[in-house]
N, C-alpha and C. Protein backbone atom coordinates (compact mmCIF):
# COMPACT_ATOMS: atom_id res chain seq x y z
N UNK A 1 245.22 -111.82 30.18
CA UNK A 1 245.97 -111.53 31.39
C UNK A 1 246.70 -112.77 31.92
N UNK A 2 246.15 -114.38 31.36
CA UNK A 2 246.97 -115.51 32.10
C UNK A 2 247.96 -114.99 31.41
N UNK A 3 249.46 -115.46 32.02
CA UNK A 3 250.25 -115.24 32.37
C UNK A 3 251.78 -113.89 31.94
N UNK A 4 250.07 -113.22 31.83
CA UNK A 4 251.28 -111.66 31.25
C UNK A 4 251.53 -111.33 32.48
N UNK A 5 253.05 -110.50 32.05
CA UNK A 5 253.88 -109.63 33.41
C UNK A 5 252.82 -109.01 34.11
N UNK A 6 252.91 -108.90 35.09
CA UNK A 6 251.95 -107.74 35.84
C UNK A 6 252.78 -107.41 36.92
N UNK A 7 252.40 -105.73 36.68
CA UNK A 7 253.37 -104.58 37.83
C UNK A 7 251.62 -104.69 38.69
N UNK A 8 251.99 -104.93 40.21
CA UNK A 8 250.88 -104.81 41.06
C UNK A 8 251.07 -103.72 42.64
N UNK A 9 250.41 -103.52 42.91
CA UNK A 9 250.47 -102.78 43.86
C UNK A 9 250.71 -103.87 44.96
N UNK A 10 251.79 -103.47 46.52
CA UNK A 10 252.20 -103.92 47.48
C UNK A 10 251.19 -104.60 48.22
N UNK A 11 251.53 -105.70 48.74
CA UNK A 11 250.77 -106.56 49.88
C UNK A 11 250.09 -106.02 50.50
N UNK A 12 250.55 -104.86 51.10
CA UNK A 12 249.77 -104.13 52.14
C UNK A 12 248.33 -103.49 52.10
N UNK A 13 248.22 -103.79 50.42
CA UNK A 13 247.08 -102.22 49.97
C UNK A 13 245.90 -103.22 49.67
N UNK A 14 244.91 -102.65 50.40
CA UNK A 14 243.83 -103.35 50.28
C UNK A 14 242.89 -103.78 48.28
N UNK A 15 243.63 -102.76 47.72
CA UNK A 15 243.23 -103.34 46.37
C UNK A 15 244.27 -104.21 46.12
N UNK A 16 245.09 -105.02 46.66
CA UNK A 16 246.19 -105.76 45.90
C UNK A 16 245.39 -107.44 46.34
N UNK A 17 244.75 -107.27 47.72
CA UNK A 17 244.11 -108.46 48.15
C UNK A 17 242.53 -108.87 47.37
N UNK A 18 242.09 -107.16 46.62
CA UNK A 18 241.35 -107.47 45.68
C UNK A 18 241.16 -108.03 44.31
N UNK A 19 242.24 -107.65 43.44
CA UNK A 19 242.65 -108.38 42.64
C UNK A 19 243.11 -109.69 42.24
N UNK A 20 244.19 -109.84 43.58
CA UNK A 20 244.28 -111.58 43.69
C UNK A 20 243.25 -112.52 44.14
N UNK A 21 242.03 -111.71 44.40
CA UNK A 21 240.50 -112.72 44.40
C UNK A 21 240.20 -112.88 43.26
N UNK A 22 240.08 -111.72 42.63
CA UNK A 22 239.43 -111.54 41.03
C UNK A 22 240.28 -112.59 40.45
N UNK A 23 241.44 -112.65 40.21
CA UNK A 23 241.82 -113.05 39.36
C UNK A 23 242.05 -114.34 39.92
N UNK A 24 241.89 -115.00 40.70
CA UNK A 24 241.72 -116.42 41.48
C UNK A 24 239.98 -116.49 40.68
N UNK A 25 238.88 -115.87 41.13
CA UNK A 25 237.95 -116.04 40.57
C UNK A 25 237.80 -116.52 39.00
N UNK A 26 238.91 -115.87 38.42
CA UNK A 26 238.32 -115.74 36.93
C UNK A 26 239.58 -116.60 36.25
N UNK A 27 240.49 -117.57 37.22
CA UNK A 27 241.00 -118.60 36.68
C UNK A 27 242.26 -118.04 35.26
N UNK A 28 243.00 -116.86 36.26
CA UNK A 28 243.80 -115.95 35.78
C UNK A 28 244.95 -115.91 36.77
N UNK A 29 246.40 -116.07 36.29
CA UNK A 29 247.33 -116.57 36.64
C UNK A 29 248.30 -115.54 35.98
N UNK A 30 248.73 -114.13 36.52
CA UNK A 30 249.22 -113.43 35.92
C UNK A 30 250.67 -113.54 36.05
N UNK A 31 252.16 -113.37 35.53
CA UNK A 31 253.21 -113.51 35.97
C UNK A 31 253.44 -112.29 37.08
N UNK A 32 253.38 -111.85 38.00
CA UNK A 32 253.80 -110.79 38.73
C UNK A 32 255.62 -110.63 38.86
N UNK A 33 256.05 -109.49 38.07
CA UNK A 33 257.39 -108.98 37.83
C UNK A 33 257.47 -107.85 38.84
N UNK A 34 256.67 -107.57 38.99
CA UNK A 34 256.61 -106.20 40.50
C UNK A 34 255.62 -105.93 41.21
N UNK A 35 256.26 -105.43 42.29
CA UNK A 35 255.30 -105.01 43.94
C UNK A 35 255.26 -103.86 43.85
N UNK A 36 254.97 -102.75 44.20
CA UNK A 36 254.74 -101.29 44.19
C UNK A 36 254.40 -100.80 45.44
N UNK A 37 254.52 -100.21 46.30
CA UNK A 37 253.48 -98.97 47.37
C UNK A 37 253.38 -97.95 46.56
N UNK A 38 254.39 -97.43 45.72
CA UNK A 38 254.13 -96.26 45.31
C UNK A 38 253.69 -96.46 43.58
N UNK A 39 252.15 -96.01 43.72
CA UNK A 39 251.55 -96.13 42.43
C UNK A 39 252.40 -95.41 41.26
N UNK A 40 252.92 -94.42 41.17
CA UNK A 40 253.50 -93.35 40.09
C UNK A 40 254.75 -94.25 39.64
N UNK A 41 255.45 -94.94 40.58
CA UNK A 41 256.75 -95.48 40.20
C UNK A 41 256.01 -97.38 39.39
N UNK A 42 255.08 -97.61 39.80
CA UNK A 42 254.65 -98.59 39.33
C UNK A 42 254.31 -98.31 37.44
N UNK A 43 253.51 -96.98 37.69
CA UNK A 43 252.83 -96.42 36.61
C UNK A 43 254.30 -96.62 35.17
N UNK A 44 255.08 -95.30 35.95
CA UNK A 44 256.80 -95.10 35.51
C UNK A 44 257.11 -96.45 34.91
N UNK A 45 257.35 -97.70 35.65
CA UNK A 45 257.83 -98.90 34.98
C UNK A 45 256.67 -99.22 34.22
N UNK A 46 255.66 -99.26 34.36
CA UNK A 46 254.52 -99.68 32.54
C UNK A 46 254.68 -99.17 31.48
N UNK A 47 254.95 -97.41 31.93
CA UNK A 47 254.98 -96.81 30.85
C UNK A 47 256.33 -97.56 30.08
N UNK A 48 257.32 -97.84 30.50
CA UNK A 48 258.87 -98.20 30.11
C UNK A 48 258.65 -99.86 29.05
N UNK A 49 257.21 -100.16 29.26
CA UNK A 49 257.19 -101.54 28.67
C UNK A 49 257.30 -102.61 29.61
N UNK A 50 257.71 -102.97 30.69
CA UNK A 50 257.73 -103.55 31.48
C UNK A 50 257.07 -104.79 31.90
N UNK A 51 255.90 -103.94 31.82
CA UNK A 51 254.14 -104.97 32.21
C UNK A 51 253.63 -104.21 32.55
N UNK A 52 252.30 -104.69 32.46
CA UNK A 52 250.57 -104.12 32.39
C UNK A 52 250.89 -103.65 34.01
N UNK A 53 249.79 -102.42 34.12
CA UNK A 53 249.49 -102.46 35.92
C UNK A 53 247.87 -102.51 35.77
N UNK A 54 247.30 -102.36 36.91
CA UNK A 54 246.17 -101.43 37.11
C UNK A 54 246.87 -100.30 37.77
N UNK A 55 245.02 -99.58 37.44
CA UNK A 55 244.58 -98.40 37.92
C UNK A 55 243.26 -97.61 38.08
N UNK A 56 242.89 -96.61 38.68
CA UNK A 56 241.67 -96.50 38.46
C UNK A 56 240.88 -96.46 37.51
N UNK A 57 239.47 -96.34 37.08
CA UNK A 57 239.12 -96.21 36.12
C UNK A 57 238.66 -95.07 35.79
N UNK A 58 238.64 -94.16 37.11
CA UNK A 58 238.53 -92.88 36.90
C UNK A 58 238.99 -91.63 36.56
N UNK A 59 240.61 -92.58 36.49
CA UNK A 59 241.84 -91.66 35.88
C UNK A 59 242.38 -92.19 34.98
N UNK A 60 241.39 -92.92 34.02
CA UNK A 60 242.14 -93.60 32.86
C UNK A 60 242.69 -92.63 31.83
N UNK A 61 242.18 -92.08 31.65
CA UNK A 61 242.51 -90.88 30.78
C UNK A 61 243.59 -90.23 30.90
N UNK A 62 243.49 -90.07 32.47
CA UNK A 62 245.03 -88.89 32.47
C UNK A 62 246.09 -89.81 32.63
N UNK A 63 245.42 -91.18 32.95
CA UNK A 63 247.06 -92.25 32.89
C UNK A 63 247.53 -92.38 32.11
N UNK A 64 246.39 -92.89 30.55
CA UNK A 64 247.09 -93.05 29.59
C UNK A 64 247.47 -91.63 28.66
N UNK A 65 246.81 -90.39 29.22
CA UNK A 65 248.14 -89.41 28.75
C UNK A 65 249.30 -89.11 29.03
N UNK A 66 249.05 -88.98 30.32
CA UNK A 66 250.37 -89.03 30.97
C UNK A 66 251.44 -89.86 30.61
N UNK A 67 251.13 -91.21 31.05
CA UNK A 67 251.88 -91.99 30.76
C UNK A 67 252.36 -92.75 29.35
N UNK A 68 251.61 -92.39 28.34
CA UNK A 68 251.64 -92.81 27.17
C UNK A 68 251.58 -94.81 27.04
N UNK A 69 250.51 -94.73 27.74
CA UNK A 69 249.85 -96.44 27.58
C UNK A 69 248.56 -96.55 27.29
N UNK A 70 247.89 -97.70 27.21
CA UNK A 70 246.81 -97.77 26.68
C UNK A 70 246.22 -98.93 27.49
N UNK A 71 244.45 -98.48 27.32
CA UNK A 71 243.63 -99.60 28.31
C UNK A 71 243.54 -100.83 27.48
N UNK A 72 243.70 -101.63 28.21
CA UNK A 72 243.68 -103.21 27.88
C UNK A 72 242.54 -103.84 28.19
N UNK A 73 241.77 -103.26 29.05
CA UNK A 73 240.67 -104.67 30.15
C UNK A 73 240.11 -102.89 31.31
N UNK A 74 238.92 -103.57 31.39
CA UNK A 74 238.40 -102.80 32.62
C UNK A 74 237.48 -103.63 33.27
N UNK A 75 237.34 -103.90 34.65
CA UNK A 75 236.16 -104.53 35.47
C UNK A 75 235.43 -103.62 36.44
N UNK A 76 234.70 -104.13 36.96
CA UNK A 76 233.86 -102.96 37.91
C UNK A 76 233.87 -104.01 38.95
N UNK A 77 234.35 -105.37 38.87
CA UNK A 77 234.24 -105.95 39.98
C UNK A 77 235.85 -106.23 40.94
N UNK A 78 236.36 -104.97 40.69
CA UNK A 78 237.27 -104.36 41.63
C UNK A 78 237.78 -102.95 42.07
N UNK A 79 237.18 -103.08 43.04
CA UNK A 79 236.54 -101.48 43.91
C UNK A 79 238.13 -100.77 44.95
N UNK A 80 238.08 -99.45 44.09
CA UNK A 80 238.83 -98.77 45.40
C UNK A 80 238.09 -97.79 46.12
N UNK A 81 238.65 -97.48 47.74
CA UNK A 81 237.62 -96.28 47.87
C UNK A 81 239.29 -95.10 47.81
N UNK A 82 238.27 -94.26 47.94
CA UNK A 82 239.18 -92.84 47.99
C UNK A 82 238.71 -91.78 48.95
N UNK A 83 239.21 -91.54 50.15
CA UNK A 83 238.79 -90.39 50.95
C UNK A 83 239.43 -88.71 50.99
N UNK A 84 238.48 -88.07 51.43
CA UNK A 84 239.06 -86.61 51.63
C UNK A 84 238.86 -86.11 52.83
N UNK A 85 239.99 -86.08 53.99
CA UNK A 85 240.01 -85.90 55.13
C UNK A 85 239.72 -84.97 55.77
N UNK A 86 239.46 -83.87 56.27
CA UNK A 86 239.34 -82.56 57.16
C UNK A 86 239.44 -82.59 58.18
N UNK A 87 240.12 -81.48 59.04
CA UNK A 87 240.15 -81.12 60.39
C UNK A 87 238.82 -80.51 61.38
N UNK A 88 238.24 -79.56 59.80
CA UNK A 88 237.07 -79.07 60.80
C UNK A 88 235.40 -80.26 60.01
N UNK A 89 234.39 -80.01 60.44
CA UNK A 89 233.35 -79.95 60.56
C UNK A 89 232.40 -79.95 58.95
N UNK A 90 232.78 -78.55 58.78
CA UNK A 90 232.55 -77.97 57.59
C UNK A 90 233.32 -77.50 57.05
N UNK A 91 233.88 -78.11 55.98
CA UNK A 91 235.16 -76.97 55.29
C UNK A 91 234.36 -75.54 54.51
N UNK A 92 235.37 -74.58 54.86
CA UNK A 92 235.08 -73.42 54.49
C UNK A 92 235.41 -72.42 53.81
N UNK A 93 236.55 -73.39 53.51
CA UNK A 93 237.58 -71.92 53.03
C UNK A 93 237.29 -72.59 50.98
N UNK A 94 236.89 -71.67 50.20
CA UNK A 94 236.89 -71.87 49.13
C UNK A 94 236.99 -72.45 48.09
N UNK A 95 238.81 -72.27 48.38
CA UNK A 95 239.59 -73.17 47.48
C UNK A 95 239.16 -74.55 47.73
N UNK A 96 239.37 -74.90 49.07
CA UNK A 96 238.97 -76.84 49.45
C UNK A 96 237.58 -77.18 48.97
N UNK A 97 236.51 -76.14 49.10
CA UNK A 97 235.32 -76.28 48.77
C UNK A 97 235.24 -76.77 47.58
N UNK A 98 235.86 -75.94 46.41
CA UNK A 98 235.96 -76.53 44.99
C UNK A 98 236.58 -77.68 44.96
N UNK A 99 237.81 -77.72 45.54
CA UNK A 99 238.34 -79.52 44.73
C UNK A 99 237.62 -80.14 45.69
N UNK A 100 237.03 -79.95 46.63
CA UNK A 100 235.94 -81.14 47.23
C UNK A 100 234.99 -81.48 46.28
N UNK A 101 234.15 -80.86 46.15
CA UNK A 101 232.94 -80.63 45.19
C UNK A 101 233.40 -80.91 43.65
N UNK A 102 234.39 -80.62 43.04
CA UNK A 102 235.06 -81.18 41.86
C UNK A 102 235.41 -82.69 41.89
N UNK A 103 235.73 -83.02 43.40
CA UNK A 103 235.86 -84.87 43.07
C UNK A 103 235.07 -85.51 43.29
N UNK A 104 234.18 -85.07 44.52
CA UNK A 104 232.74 -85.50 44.58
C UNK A 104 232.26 -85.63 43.57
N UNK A 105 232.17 -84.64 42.51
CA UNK A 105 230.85 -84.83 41.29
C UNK A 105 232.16 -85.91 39.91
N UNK A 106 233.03 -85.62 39.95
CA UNK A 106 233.78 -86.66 38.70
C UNK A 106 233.43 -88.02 39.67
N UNK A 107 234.10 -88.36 40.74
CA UNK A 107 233.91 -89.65 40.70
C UNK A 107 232.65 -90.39 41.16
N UNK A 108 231.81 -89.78 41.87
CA UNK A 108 230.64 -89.98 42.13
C UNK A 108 229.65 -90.55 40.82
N UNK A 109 230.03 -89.15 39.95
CA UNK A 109 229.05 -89.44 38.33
C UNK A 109 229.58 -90.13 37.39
N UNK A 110 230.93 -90.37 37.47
CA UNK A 110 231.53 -91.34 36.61
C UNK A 110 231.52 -92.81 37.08
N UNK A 111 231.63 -92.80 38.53
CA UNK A 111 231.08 -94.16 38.75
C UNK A 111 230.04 -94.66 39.00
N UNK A 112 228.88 -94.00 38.77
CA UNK A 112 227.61 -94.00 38.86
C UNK A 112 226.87 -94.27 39.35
């Protein structure tokens, strides 16, 4: 990773202030060629050859189908969280029940 391109996510995003620890930690000096807010358009320029990004590790799979790239490096010592918001109390209505309970159990059990 010293000094390959790297597409990174925007200043603002709390994993972007994570990474530039890590990689201050681990005496890694990446070239940064891009800023991003929006992950998909970051993704879009990797896929094109560009430079490496991150991403989760919980959607590695559908990144690199989607996108037709491949994993390079994975750490566990850089954490995103991910929330699922509601209005009421208890969600109730079905449909939300399942993709609640569907991301609960992938990322919960995949990140173990």
């Amino acid at each position: 990773m010293h000094g390959a391109p790297l597409l990174i996510p925007g200043q603002e995003t709390v994993v972007r202030g994570r990474l530039m620890r890590w990689f201050a930690e681990q005496s890694i000096q990446p070239r940064i060629i891009g800023e991003f807010d929006d992950s998909a358009l970051m993704k879009a320029f990797g896929k094109s050859g560009s430079g490496v990004f991150v991403a989760p590790s919980v959607i590695a799979d559908e990144v690199q189908s989607q996108y037709g790239v491949q994993l390079i490096g994975h750490t566990d010592a850089v954490t995103e969280s991910f929330y699922a918001i509601t209005v009421e109390r208890k969600v109730k209505h079905p449909g939300v029940v399942a993709i609640a309970e569907s991301a609960r159990n992938q990322l919960f059990t995949d990140a173990g």
